[in-house]
Protein backbone atom coordinates (compact mmCIF):
# COMPACT_ATOMS: atom_id res chain seq x y z
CA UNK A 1 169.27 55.78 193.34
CA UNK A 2 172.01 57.31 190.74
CA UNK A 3 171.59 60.89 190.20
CA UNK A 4 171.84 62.28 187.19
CA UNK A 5 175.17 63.79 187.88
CA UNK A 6 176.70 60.60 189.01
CA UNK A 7 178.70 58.66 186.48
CA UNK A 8 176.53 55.28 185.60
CA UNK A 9 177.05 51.86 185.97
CA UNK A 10 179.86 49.67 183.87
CA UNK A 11 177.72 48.32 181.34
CA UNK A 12 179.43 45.97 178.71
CA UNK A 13 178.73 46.72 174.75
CA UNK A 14 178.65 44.32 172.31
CA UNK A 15 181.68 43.55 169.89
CA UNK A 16 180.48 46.04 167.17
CA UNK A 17 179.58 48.62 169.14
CA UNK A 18 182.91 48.45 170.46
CA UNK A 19 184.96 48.59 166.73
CA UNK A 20 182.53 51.32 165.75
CA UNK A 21 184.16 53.32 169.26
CA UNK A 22 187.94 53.06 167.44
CA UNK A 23 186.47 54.06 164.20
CA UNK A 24 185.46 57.28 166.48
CA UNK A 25 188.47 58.19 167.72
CA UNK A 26 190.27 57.39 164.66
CA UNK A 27 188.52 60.05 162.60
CA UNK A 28 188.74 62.39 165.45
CA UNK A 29 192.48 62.23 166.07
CA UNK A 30 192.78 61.64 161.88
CA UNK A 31 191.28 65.52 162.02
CA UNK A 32 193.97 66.75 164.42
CA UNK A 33 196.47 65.38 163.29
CA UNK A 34 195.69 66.90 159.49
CA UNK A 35 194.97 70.17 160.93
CA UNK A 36 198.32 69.92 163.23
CA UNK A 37 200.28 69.31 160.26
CA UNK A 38 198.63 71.96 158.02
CA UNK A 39 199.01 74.88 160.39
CA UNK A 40 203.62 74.35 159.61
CA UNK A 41 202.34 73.87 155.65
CA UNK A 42 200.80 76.84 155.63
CA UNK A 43 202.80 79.13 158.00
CA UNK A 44 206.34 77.45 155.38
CA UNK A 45 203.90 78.61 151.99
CA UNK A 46 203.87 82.32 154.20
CA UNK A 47 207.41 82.32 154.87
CA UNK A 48 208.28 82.00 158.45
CA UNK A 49 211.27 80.38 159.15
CA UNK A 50 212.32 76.74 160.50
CA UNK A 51 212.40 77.45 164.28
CA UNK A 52 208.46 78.64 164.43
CA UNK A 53 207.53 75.80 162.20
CA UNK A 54 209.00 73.20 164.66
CA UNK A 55 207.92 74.91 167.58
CA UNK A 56 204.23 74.65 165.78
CA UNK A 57 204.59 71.42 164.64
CA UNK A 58 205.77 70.01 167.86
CA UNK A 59 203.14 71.59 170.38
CA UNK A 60 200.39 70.95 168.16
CA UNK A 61 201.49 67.35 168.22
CA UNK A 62 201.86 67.76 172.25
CA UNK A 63 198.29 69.35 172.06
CA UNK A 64 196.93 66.44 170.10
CA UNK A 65 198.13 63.59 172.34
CA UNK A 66 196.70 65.25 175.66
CA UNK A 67 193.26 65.03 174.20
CA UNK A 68 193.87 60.99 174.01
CA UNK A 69 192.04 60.74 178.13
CA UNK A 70 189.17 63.20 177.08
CA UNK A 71 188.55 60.67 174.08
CA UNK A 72 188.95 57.31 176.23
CA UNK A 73 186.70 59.40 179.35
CA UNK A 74 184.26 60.24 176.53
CA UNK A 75 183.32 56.56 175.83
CA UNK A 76 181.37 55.86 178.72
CA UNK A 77 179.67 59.35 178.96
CA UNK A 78 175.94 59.70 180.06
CA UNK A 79 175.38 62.97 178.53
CA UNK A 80 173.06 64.03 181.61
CA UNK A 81 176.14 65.44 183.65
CA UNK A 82 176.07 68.76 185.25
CA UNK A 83 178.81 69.07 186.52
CA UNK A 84 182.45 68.24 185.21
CA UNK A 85 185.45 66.94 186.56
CA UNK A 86 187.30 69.55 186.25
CA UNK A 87 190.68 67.34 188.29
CA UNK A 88 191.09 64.92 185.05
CA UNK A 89 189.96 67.63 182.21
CA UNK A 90 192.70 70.46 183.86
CA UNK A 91 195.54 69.57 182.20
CA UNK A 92 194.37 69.11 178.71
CA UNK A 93 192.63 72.19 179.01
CA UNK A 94 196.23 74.24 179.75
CA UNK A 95 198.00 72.41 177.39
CA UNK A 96 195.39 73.67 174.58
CA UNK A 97 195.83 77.15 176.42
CA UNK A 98 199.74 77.30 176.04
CA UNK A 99 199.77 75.58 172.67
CA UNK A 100 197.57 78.37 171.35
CA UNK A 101 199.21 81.14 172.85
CA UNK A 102 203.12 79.92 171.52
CA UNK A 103 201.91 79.82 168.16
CA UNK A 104 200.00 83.26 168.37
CA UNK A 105 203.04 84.31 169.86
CA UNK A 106 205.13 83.19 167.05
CA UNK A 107 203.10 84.01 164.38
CA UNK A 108 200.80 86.30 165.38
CA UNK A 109 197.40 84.61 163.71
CA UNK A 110 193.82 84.27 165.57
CA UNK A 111 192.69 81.35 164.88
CA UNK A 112 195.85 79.47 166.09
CA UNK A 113 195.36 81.06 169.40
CA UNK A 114 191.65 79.82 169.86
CA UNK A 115 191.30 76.90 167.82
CA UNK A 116 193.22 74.52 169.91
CA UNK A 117 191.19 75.14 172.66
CA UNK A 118 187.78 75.49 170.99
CA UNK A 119 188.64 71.28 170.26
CA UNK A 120 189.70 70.59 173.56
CA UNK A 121 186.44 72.06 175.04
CA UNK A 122 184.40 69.87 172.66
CA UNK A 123 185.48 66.73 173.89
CA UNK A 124 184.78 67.32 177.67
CA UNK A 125 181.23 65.46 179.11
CA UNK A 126 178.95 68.19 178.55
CA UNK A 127 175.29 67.98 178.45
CA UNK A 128 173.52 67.78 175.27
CA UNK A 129 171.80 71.21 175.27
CA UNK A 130 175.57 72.91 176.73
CA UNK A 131 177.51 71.09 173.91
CA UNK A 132 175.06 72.42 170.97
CA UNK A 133 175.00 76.37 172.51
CA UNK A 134 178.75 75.84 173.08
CA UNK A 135 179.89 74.50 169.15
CA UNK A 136 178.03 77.09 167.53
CA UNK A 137 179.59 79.73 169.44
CA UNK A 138 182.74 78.76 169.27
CA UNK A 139 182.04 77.86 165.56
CA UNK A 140 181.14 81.90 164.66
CA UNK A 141 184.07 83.04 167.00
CA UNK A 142 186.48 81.30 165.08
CA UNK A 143 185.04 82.22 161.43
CA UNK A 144 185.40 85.68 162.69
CA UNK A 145 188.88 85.30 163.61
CA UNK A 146 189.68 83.35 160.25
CA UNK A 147 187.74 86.75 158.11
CA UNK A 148 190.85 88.65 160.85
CA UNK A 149 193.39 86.40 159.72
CA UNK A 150 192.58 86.57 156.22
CA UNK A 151 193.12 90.30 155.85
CA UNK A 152 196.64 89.57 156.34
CA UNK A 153 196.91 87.27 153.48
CA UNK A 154 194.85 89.34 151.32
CA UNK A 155 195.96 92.69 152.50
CA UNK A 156 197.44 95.30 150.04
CA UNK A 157 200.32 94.80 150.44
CA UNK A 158 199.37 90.80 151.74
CA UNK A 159 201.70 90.14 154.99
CA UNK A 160 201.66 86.46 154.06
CA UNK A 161 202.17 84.69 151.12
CA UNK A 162 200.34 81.90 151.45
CA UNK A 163 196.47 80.61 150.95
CA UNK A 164 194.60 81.25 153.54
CA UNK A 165 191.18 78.30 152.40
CA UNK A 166 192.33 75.17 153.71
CA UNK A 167 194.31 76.51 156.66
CA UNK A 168 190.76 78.66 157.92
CA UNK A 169 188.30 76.26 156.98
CA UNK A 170 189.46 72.98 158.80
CA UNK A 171 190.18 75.56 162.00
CA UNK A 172 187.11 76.84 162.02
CA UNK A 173 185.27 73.60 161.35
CA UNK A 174 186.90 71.01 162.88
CA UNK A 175 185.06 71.30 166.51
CA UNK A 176 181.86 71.22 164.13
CA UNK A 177 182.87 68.25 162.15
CA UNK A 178 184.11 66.52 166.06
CA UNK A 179 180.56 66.96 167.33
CA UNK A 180 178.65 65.42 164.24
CA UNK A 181 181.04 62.41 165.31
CA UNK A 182 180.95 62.34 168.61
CA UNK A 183 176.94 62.84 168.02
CA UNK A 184 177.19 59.59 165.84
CA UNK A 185 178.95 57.74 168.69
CA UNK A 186 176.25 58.68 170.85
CA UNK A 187 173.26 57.85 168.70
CA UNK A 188 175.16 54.47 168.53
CA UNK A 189 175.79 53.76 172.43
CA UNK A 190 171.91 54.48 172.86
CA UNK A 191 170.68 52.66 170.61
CA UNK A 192 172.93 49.90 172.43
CA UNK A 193 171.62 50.57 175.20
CA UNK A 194 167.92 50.26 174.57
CA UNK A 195 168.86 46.80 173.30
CA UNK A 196 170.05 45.72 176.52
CA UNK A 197 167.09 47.74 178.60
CA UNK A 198 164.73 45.30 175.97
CA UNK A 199 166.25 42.07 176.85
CA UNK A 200 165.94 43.28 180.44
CA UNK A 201 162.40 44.41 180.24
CA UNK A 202 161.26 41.15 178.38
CA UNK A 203 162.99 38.66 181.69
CA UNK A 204 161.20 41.11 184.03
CA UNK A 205 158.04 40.53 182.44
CA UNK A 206 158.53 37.28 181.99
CA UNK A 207 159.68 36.93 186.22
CA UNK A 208 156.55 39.16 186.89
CA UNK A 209 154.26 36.77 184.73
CA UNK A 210 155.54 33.62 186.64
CA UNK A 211 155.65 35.23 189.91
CA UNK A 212 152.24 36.56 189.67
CA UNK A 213 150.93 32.99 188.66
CA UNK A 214 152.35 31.11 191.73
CA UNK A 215 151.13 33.87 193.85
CA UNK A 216 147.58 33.25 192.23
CA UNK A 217 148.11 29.44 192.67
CA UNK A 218 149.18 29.25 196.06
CA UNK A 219 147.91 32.18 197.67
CA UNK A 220 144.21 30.20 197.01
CA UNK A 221 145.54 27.32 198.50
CA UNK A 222 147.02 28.42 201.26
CA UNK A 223 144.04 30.56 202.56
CA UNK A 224 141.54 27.07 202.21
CA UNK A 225 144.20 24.94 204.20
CA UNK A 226 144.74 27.56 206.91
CA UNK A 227 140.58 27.78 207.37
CA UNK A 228 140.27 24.33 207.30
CA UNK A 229 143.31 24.08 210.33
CA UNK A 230 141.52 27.03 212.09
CA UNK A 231 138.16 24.27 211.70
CA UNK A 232 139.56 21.87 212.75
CA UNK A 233 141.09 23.29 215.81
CA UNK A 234 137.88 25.10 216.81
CA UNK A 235 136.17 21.69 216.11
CA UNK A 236 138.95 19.22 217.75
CA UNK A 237 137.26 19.27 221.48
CA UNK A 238 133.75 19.12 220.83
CA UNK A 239 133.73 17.04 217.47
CA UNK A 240 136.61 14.97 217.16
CA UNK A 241 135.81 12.92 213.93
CA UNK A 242 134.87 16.62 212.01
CA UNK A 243 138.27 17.89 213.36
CA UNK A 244 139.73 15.45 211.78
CA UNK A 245 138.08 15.26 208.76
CA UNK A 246 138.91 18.81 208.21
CA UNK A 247 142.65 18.02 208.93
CA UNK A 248 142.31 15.20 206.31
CA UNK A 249 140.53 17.78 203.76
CA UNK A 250 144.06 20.46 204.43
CA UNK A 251 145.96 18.04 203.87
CA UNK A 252 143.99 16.59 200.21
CA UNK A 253 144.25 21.29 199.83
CA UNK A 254 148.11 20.74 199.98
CA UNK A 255 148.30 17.38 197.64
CA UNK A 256 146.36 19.70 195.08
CA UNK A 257 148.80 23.11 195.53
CA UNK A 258 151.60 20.88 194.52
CA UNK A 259 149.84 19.20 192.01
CA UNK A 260 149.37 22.87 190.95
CA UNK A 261 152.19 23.64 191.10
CA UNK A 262 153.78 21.02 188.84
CA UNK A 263 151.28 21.48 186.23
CA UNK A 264 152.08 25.47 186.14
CA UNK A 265 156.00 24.37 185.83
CA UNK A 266 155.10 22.00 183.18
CA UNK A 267 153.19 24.43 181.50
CA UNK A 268 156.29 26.93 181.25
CA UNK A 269 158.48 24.15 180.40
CA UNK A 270 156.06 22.97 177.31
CA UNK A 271 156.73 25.44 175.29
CA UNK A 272 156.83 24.16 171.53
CA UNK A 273 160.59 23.85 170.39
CA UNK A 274 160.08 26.08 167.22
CA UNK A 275 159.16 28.56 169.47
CA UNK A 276 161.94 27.60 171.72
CA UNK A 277 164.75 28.15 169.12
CA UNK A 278 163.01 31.41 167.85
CA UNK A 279 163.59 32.68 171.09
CA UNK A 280 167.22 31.43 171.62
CA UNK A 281 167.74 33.24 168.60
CA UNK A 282 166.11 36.63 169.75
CA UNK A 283 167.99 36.10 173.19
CA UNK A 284 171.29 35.71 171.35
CA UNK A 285 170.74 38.59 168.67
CA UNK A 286 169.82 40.74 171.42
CA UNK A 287 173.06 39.91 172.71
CA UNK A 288 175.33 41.16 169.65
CA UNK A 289 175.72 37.71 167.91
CA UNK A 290 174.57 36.95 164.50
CA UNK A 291 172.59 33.67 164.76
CA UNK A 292 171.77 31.49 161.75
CA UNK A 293 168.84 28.98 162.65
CA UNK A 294 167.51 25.63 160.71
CA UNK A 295 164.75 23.71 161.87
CA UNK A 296 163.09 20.70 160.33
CA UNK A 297 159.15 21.11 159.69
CA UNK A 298 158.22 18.55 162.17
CA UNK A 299 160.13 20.05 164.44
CA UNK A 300 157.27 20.32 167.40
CA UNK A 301 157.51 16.20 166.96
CA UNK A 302 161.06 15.76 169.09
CA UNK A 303 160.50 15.16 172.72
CA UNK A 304 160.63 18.91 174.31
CA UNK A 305 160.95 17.15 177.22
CA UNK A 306 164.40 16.51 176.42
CA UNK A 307 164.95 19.81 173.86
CA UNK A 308 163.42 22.06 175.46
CA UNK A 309 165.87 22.02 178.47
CA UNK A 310 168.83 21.44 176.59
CA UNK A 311 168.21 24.46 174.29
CA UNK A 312 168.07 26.47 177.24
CA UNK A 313 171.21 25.36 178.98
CA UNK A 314 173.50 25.80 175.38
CA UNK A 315 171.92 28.96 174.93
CA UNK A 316 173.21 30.15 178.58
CA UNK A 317 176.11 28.90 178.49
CA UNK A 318 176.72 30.38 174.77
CA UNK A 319 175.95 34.10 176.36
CA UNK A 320 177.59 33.09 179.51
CA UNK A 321 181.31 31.93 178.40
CA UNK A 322 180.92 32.05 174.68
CA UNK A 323 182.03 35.77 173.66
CA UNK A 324 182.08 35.15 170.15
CA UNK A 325 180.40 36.73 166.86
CA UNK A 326 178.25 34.93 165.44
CA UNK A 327 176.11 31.09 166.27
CA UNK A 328 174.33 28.56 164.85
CA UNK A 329 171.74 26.47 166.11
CA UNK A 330 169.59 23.81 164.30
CA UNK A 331 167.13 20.58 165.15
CA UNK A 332 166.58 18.11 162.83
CA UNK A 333 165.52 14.57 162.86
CA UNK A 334 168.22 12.02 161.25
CA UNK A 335 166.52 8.61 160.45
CA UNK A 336 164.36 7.51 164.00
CA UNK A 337 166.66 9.89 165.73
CA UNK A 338 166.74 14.14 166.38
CA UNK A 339 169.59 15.65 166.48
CA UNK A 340 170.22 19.74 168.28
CA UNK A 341 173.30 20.99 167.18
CA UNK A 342 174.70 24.63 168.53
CA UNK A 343 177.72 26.10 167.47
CA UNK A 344 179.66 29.18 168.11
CA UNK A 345 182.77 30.88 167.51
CA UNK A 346 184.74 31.89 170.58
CA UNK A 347 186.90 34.83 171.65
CA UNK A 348 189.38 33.09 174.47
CA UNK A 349 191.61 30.00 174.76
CA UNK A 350 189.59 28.67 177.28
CA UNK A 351 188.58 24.74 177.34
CA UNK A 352 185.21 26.00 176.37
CA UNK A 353 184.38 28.15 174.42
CA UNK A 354 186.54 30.80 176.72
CA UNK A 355 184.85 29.18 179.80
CA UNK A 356 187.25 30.36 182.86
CA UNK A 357 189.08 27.14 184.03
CA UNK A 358 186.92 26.85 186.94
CA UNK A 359 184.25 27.20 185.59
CA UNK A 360 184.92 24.08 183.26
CA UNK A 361 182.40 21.43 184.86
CA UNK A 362 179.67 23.65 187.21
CA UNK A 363 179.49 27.00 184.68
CA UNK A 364 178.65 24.73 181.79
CA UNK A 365 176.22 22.14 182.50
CA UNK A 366 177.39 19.89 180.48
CA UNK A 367 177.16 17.14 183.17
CA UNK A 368 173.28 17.95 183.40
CA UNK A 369 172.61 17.47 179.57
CA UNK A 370 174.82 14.59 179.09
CA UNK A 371 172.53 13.28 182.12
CA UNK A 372 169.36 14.40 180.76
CA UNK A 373 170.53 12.73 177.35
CA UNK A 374 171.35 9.81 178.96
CA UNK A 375 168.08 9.53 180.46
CA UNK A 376 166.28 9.89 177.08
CA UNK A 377 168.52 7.26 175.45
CA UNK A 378 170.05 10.09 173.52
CA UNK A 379 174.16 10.71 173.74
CA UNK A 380 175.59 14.00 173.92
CA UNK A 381 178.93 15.49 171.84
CA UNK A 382 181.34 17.96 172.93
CA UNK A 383 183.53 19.13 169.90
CA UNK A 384 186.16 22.13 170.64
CA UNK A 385 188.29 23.78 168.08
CA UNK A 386 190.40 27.03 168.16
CA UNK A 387 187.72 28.54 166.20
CA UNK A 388 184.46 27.01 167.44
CA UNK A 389 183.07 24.79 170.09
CA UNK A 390 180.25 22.62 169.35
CA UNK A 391 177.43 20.83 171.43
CA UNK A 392 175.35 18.34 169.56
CA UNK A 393 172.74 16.20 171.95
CA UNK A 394 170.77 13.23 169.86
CA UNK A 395 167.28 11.45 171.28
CA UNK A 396 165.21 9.16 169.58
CA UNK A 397 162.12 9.59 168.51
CA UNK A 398 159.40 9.65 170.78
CA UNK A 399 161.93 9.99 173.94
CA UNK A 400 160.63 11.57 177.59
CA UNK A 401 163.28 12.34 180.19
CA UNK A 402 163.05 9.44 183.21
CA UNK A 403 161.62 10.90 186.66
């Protein structure tokens, strides 16, 4: 069992969750980056001279690269940490240090001494209750040093010649403006996850559903033929004939759990091919791809012996090797024949739809619908394209898969 203080599982996001992650850090390191250069702006505008504007310039650039592994650390955070590792987070956290005492040492202002480090200690992994004490703290330190700071532009006489606005406000707001982001990012990432936990939930209630029905089915039968063999073993010395009518009886009790138990698999497999593709799409959607569906009204007339299994397999192998953005699946009856088309883009040079070469012939099951095609009468067709790879299976009318 994970604690909460272990980190969690690798857990794959889908394709927009991912973008949405370099739209994070781009707005974070877009608000360094502006604040890095408007700290030399504003220190030329007061009149210090070149030296102490490069030396500014410069560390707050070194300052704003080492906080590059706290952003690529903070993408898989859990938020329930307690404790933090302290090895990986060391060095940004003395590079912040230094950067902000150089530049108080050069020109003597607060804020540049603090707010450095105030942004470096917003982007470690703390827990959601530490993070919220910890940016309003450090939010109404540094508005108190900015009021400090702004005596000396203000003073009579001022010290500085310069506007103090810009260069105090973005200090003392940019951890608050980093949290609403990184808060953004994590609203985001659990709202993915909660996706994921629902497609999980739904194929564990749907395992629990089946397993509970075979246990139902065969646990009955397998208590009548093991009192019937107990019978018939009592009864095998002094009633031979009754033994082995009771032997006879077990084994009509085990013609009738199979029988069972193909009618419960052909129940599960029956499942009406509107409802089929409705939940191909749901599967697929829950997945991260946008699926566009079209299905003919008669749909539940095609054979779902032969659809049913076929939408299944290209739906698999679509979340399986497919990796792409969006899909399109549709059933619809051409003349006396139906026709299931599914398409998707792909993300990969594979042969398949990004299908790892060895996985080419066993991964796909291609082999088994062409077969199961075949079988109906039907013909299967395999279309790949640098942008899409297509599976379209035909049956005629009226077609049942051959035994």
């Amino acid at each position: 069992m994970i604690s909460p203080s272990e980190p969690s599982a690798p857990r794959a996001t889908s394709r927009g969750v991912t973008a949405t992650w370099w739209y994070t850090v781009s707005a974070i390191v877009f608000l360094e980056l502006m604040l890095v250069l408007l700290w030399p702006a504003t220190l030329l505008q007061a009149g210090f001279e070149g030296p102490v504007l490069l030396a500014v310039l410069v560390g707050g650039l070194i300052w704003c690269g080492s906080t590059a592994p706290l952003l690529r650390a903070y993408r898989h955070r859990t938020g329930e940490s307690t404790t933090l590792p302290w090895r990986h987070t060391l060095a940004p956290l003395v590079i912040a240090a230094a950067f902000g005492v150089l530049a108080f040492s050069l020109t003597g202002l607060w804020l540049l001494l603090l707010a450095p480090l105030a942004q470096t200690l917003q982007l470690l992994d703390w827990p959601r209750s530490v993070r919220a004490r910890l940016v309003i703290a450090l939010t109404v330190v540094l508005v108190c040093l900015w009021v400090v700071d702004a005596q000396r532009f203000t003073g009579e006489p001022p010290e500085f010649e310069a506007d103090p606005f810009l260069y105090g406000f973005f200090s003392a707001a940019l951890p608050f403006m980093t949290v609403l982001t990184l808060w953004w990012w994590d609203v985001l990432i659990a709202l993915d996850r909660a996706r994921v936990s629902e497609a999980r939930l739904a194929a564990t209630q749907e395992r629990l559903r089946v397993a509970t029905d075979v246990h139902d089915l065969q646990g009955h039968h397998l208590q009548v033929i093991a009192l019937q063999l107990e019978l018939a073993e009592r009864l095998l010395e002094p009633d031979p004939a009754a033994a082995l009518e009771q032997l006879r009886a077990a084994r009509g009790s085990v013609d009738e759990a199979r029988q069972g138990t193909r009618d419960l698999a052909l129940r599960f497999r029956s499942v009406p091919l509107r409802d089929e593709l409705a939940n191909a799409r749901d599967l697929l959607r829950a997945a991260g791809i946008a699926v566009e569906t079209s299905v003919a009204p008669d749909a539940d007339d095609a054979p779902a012996s032969v659809f049913g299994p076929v939408i299944r397999e290209t739906t698999t192998n679509v979340l399986r090797h497919g990796g792409g953005r969006s899909a399109r699946l549709s059933l619809e009856r051409v003349g006396t024949v139906w026709r299931y088309e599914i398409r998707n883009d792909v993300a990969g040079s594979g042969p398949e739809g990004g299908v790892p070469d060895g996985e080419t012939r066993e991964g796909s099951g291609l082999d088994g619908i062409a077969r199961r095609a075949g079988e109906a009468g039907g013909a299967l067709e395999v279309h790949r394209g640098d942008d899409g790879f297509t599976v379209v299976v035909t049956a005629p009318a009226g077609a049942v898969t051959a035994r």
